[in-house]
Protein backbone atom coordinates (compact mmCIF):
# COMPACT_ATOMS: atom_id res chain seq x y z
CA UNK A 1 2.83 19.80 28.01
CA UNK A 2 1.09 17.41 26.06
CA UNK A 3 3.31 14.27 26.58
CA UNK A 4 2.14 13.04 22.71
CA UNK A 5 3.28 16.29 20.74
CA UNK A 6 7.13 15.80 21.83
CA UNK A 7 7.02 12.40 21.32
CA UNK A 8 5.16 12.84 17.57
CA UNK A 9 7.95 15.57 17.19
CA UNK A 10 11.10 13.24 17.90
CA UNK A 11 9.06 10.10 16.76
CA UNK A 12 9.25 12.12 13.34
CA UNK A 13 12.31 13.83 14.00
CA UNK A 14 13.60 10.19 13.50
CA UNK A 15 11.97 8.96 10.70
CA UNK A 16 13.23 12.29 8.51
CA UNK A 17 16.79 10.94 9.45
CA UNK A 18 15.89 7.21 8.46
CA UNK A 19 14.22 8.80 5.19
CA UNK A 20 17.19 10.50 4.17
CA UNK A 21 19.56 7.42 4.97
CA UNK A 22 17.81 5.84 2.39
CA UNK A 23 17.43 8.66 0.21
CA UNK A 24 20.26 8.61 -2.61
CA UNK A 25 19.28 11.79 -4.41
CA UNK A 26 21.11 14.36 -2.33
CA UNK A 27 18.78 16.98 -2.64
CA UNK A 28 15.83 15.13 -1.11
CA UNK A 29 18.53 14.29 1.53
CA UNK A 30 19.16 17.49 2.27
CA UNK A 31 15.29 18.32 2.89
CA UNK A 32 14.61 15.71 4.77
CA UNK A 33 17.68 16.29 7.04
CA UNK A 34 16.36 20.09 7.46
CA UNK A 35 12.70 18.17 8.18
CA UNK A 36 14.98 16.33 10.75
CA UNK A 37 16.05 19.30 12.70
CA UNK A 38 13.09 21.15 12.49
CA UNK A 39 11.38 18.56 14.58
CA UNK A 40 14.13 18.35 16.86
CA UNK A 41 14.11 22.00 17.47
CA UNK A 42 9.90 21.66 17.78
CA UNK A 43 10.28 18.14 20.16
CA UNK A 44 13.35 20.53 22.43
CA UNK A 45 10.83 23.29 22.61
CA UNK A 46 8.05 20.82 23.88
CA UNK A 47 10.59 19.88 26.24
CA UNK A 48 11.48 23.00 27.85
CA UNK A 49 7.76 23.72 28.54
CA UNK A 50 7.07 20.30 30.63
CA UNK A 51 9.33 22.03 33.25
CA UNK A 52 6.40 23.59 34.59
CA UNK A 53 4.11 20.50 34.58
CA UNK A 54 4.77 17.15 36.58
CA UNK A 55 6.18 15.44 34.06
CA UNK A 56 10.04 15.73 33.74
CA UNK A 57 11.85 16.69 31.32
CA UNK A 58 14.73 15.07 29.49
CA UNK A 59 12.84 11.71 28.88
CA UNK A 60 14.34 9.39 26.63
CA UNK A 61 13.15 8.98 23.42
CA UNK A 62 12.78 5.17 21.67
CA UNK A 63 11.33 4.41 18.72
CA UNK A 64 7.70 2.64 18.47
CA UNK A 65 7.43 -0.72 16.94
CA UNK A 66 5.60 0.56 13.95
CA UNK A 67 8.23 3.24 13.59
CA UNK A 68 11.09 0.67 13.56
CA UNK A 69 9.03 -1.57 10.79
CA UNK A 70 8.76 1.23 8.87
CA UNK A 71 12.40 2.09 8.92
CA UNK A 72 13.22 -1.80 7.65
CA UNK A 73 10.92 -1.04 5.00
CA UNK A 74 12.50 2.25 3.80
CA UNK A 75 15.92 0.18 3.74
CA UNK A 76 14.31 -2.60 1.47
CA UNK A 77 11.99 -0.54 -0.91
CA UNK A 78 12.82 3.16 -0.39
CA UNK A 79 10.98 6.24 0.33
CA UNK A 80 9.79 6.55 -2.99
CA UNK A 81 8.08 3.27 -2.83
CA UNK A 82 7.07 3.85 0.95
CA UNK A 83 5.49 7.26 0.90
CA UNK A 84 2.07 6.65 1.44
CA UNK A 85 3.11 4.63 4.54
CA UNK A 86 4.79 7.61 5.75
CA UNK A 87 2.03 9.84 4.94
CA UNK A 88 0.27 7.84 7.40
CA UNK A 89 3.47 8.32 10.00
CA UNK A 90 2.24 12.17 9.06
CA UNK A 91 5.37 13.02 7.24
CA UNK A 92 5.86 16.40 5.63
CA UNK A 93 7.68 16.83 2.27
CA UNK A 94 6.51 13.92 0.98
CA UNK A 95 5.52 15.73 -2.38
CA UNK A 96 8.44 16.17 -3.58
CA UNK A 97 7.84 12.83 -4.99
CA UNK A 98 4.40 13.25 -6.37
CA UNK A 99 4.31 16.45 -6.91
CA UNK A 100 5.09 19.62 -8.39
CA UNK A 101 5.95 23.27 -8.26
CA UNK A 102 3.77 25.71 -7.47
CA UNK A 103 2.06 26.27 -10.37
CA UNK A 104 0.79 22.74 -10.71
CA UNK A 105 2.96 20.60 -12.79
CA UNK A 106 7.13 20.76 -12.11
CA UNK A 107 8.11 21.71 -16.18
CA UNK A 108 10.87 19.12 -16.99
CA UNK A 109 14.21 21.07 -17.63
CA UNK A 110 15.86 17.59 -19.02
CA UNK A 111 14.98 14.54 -20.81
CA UNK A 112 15.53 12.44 -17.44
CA UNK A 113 13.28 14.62 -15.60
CA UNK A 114 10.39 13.99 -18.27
CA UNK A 115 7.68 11.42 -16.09
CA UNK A 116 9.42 11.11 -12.63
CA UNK A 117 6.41 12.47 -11.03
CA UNK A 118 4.23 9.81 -11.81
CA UNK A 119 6.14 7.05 -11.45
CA UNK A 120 4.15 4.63 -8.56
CA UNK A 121 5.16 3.03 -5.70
CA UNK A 122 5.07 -0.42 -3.74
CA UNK A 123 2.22 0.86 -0.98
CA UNK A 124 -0.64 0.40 -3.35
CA UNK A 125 0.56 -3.06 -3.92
CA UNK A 126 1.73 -3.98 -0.29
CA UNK A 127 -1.90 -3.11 0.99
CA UNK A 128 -3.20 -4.59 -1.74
CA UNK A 129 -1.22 -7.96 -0.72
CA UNK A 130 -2.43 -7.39 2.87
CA UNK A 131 -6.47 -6.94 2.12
CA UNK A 132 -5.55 -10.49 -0.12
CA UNK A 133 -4.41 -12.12 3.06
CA UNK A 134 -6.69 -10.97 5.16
CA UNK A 135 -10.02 -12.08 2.45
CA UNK A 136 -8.56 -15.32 3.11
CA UNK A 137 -8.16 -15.35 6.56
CA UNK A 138 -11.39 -14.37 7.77
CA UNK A 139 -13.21 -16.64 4.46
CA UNK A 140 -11.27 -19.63 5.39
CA UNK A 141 -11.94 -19.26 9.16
CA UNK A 142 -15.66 -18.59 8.82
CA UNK A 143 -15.89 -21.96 6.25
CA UNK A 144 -13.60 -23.78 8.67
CA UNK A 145 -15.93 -22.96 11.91
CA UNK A 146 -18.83 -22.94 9.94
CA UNK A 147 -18.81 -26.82 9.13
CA UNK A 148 -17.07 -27.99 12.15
CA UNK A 149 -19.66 -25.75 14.07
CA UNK A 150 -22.11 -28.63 11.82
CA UNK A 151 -20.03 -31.43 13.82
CA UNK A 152 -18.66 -32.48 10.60
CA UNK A 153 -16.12 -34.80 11.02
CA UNK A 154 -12.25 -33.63 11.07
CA UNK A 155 -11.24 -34.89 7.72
CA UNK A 156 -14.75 -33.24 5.81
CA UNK A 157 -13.58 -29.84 7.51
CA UNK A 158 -10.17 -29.91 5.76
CA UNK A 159 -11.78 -31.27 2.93
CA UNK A 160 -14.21 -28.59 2.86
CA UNK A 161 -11.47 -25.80 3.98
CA UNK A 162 -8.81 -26.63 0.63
CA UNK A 163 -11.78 -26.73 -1.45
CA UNK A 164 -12.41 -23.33 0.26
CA UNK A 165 -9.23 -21.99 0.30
CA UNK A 166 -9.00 -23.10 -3.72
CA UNK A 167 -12.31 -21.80 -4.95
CA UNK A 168 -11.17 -18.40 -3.34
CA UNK A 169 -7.98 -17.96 -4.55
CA UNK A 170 -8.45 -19.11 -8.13
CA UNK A 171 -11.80 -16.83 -8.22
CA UNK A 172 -9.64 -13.63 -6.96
CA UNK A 173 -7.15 -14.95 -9.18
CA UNK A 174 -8.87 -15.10 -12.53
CA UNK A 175 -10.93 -11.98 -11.73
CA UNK A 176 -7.55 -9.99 -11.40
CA UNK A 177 -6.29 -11.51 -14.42
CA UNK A 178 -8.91 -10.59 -16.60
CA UNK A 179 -9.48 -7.20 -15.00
CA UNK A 180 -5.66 -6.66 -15.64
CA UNK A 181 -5.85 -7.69 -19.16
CA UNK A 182 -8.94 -5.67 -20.20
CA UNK A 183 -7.23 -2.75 -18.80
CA UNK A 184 -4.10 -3.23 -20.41
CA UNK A 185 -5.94 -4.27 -23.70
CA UNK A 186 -7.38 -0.53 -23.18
CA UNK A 187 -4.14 1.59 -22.53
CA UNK A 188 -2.44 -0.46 -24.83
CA UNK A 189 -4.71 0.55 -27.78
CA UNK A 190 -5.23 4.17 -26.99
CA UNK A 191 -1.26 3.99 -26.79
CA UNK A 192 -1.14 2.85 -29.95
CA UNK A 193 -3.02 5.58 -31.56
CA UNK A 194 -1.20 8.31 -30.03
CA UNK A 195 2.42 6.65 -31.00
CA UNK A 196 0.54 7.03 -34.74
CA UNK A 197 0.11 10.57 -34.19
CA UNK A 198 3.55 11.12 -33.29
CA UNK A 199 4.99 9.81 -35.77
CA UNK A 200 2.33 11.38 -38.85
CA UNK A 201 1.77 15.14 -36.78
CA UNK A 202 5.06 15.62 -34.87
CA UNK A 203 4.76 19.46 -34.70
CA UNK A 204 0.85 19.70 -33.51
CA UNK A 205 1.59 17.01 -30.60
CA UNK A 206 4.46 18.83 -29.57
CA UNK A 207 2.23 22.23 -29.95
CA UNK A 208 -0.34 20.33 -27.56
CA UNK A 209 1.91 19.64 -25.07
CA UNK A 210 3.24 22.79 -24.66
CA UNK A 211 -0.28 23.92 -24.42
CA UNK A 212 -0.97 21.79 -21.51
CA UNK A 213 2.46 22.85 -20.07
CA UNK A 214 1.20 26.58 -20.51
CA UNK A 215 -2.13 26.30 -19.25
CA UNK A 216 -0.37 25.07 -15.80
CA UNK A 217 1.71 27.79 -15.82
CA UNK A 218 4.80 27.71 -17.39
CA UNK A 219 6.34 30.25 -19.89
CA UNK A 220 4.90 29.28 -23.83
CA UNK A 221 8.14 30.16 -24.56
CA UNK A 222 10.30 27.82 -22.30
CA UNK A 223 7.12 24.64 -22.87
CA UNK A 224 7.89 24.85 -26.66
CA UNK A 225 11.54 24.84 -26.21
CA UNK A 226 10.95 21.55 -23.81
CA UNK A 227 8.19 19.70 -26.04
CA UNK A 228 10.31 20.19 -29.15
CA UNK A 229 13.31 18.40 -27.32
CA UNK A 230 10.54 15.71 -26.25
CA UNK A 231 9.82 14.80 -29.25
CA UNK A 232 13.23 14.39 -31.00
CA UNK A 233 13.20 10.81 -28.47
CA UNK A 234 9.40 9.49 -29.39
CA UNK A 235 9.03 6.94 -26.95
CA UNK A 236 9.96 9.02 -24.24
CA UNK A 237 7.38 11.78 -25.80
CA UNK A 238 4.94 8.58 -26.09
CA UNK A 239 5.05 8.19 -22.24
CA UNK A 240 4.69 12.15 -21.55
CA UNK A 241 2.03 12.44 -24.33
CA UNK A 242 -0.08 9.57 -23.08
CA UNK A 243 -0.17 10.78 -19.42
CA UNK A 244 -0.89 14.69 -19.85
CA UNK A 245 -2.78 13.93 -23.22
CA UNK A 246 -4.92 10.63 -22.78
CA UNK A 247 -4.18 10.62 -18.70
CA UNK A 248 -2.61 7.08 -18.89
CA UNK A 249 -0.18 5.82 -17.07
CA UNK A 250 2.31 3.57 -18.68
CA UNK A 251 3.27 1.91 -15.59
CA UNK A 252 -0.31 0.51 -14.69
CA UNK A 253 0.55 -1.43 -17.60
CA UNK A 254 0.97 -4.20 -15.53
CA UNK A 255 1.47 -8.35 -16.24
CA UNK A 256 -1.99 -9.85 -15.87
CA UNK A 257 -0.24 -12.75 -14.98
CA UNK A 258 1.76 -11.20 -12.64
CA UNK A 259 -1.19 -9.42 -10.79
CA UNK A 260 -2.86 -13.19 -10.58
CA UNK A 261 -0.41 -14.89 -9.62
CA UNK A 262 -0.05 -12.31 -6.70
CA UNK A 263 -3.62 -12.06 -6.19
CA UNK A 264 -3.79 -16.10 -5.76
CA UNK A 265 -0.64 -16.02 -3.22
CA UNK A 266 -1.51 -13.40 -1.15
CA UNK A 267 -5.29 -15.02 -0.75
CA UNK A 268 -4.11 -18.62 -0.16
CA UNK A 269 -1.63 -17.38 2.42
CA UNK A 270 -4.21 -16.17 4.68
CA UNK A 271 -6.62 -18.80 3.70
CA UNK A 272 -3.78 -21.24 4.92
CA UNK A 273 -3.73 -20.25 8.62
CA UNK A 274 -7.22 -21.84 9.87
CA UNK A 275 -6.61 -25.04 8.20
CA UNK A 276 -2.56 -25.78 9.48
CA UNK A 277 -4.25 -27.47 12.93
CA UNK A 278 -5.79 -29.77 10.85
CA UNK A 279 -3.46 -30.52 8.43
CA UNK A 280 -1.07 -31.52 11.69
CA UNK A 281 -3.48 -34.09 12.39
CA UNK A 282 -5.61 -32.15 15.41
CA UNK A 283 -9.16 -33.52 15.40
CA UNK A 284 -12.45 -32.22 17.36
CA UNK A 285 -12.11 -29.42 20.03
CA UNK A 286 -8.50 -29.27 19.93
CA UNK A 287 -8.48 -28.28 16.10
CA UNK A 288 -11.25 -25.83 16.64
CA UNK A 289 -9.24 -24.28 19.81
CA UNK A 290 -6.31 -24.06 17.69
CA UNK A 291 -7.66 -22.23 14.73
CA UNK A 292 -9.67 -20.10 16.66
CA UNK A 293 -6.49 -19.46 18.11
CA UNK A 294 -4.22 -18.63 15.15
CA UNK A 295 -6.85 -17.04 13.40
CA UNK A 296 -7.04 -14.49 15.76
CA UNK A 297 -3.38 -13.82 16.11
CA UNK A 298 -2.98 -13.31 12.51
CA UNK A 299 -5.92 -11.49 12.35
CA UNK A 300 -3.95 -9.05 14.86
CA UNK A 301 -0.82 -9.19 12.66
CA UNK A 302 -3.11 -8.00 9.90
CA UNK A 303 -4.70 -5.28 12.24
CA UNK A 304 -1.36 -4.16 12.97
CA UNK A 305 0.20 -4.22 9.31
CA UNK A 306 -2.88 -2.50 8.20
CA UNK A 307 -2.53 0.55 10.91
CA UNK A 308 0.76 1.09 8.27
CA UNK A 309 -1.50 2.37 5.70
CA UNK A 310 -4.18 4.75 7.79
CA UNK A 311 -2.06 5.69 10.48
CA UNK A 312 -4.63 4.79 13.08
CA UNK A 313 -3.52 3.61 16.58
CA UNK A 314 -1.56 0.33 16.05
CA UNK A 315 -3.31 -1.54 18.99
CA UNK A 316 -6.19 -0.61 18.15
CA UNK A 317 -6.68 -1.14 14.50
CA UNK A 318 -5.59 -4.60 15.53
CA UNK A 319 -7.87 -5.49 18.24
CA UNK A 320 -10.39 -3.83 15.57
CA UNK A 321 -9.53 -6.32 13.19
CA UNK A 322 -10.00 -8.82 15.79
CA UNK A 323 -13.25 -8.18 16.66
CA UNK A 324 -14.20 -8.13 12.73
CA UNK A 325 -13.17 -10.80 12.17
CA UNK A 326 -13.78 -12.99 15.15
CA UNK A 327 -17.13 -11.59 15.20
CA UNK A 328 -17.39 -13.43 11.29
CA UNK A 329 -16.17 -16.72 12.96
CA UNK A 330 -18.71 -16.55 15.66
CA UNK A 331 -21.55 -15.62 13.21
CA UNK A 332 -20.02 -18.97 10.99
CA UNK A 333 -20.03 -21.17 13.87
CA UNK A 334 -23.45 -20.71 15.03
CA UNK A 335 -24.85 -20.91 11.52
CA UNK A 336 -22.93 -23.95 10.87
CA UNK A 337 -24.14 -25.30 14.47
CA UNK A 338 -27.80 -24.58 13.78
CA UNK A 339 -27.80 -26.11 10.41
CA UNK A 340 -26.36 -29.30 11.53
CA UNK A 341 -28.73 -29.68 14.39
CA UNK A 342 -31.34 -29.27 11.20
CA UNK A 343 -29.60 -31.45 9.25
CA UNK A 344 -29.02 -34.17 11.58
């Protein structure tokens, strides 16, 4: 028996349960509660074969840490929200929120259904937030160890690490912002057009879309009958139209603010960490112990958060990150160090 495959099987077993706890549409309930049993029945069959290897059977099963963050998460944000996470945790089923019928595109029987396919989640943006932090972990650290690897005094390398930690977060900032706005200038404009159309050519949009429908496989008969209904409710047949028609999504129509003012947080949070020894007051090797120190365990909180999203080993994604980032520190210091001796 190999020791991993039952405890994969109950590992997931478990998840399918916490999945369908937070699961309010009943019929995704109900397939993720068969997904449940299914690996139950798969983990007991594992079981029943270690009987003829050393290892006992009956061992208990608890969940791994990154199993039991993953369950908070599906209690705050959902599973729609969560699901490339647990495509990571190597769900199954997980389509049923992305994804269609067989023949390529599930045809909407009701107005409600029109679009629920493509509506996104939080993982895109809760990596995102995590790559922010982690930018301005390891750029702050390297600044911070690069001038006090110059023997700069204590007060130049905070100095020098706000300035840092500013620059940094207003440039990620303001080049979110305006990549933001440009796109939603975009989508907003080829939006508008095809709202015109709708309301000048009606019958030929709805025609089109039941052309798209019937290329992917559904009846001409029953796509016509659904685009006609579409249409009677424009700005619902604006949000259908512009996604199977122009292949926009309305929802990346985000707030450029928004996606700043995110972008600048999420940066200055990790550009924070090296620079909280000296803004207690630490000077010389203490403050350069003590950010080496923190940098590296939140360097390892971002290796683990990370192993989340690309369902690598959690230990060692994080001793990875480590070692990437540590590795820049070093590389800072010793530039910093040579430079001074230069300098000086």
């Amino acid at each position: 028996m190999n020791p991993d495959s039952w405890y994969h099987e109950k590992e997931s077993a478990w998840l399918y349960r916490q999945v369908a706890a937070a699961e309010p549409d009943p019929h995704k309930q109900r397939l993720f509660t068969q997904l449940a049993a299914a690996a139950e029945e798969q983990a007991a069959k594992w079981e029943v074969s270690s009987q003829n290897t050393t290892r006992a059977a009956g061992r208990v099963f608890i969940p791994s840490l990154r199993a039991r963050v993953v369950a908070q998460l599906l209690r705050l944000l959902g599973p729609r929200a969560m699901r490339s996470v647990l495509a990571a945790m190597k769900l199954r089923g997980l389509s049923i929120y992305t994804a269609p019928v067989a023949a390529g595109h599930a045809m909407p029987t009701t107005l409600s259904d029109v679009g629920v396919r493509h509506r996104g989640g939080l993982g895109g943006n809760l990596r995102a937030t995590v790559f922010g932090v982690n930018d301005g972990l390891v750029s702050s650290a390297s600044l911070v160890l690069g001038v006090a690897g110059a023997s700069a005094p204590s007060s130049f390398v905070l100095v020098s690490g706000v300035a840092g930690l500013l620059a940094g977060a207003l440039s990620m900032a303001s080049g979110e912002y305006v990549s933001v706005r440009s796109q939603r200038e975009m989508y907003e404009y080829q939006i508008a057009l095809e709202r015109e159309e709708i309301a000048e050519y009606p019958e030929e949009e709805a025609e089109e879309l039941a052309l798209i429908y019937e290329a992917r496989g559904v009846a001409l008969a029953q796509a016509r009958e659904v685009s006609q209904a579409l249409l009677a409710h424009p700005e619902q047949a604006l949000d259908v139209l512009s996604r199977e028609e122009l292949g926009l999504n309305p929802d990346d129509l985000g707030s450029p603010l928004g996606a700043a003012t995110a972008s600048f947080l999420s940066f200055a949070a990790g550009a924070a960490v090296p620079l909280v020894p000296f803004l207690l007051g630490l000077t010389g090797s203490r403050a350069l112990g003590a950010t080496a120190a923190l940098t590296i365990v939140a360097l390892f909180a971002v290796g683990l958060a990370l192993s989340l999203f690309t369902g690598r080993h959690a230990l060692r994604g994080a001793l990875r990150m480590v070692l990437i980032g540590g590795g820049a520190g070093v590389v800072a210091f010793w530039v910093g160090h040579v430079l001074g001796k230069l300098i000086h």
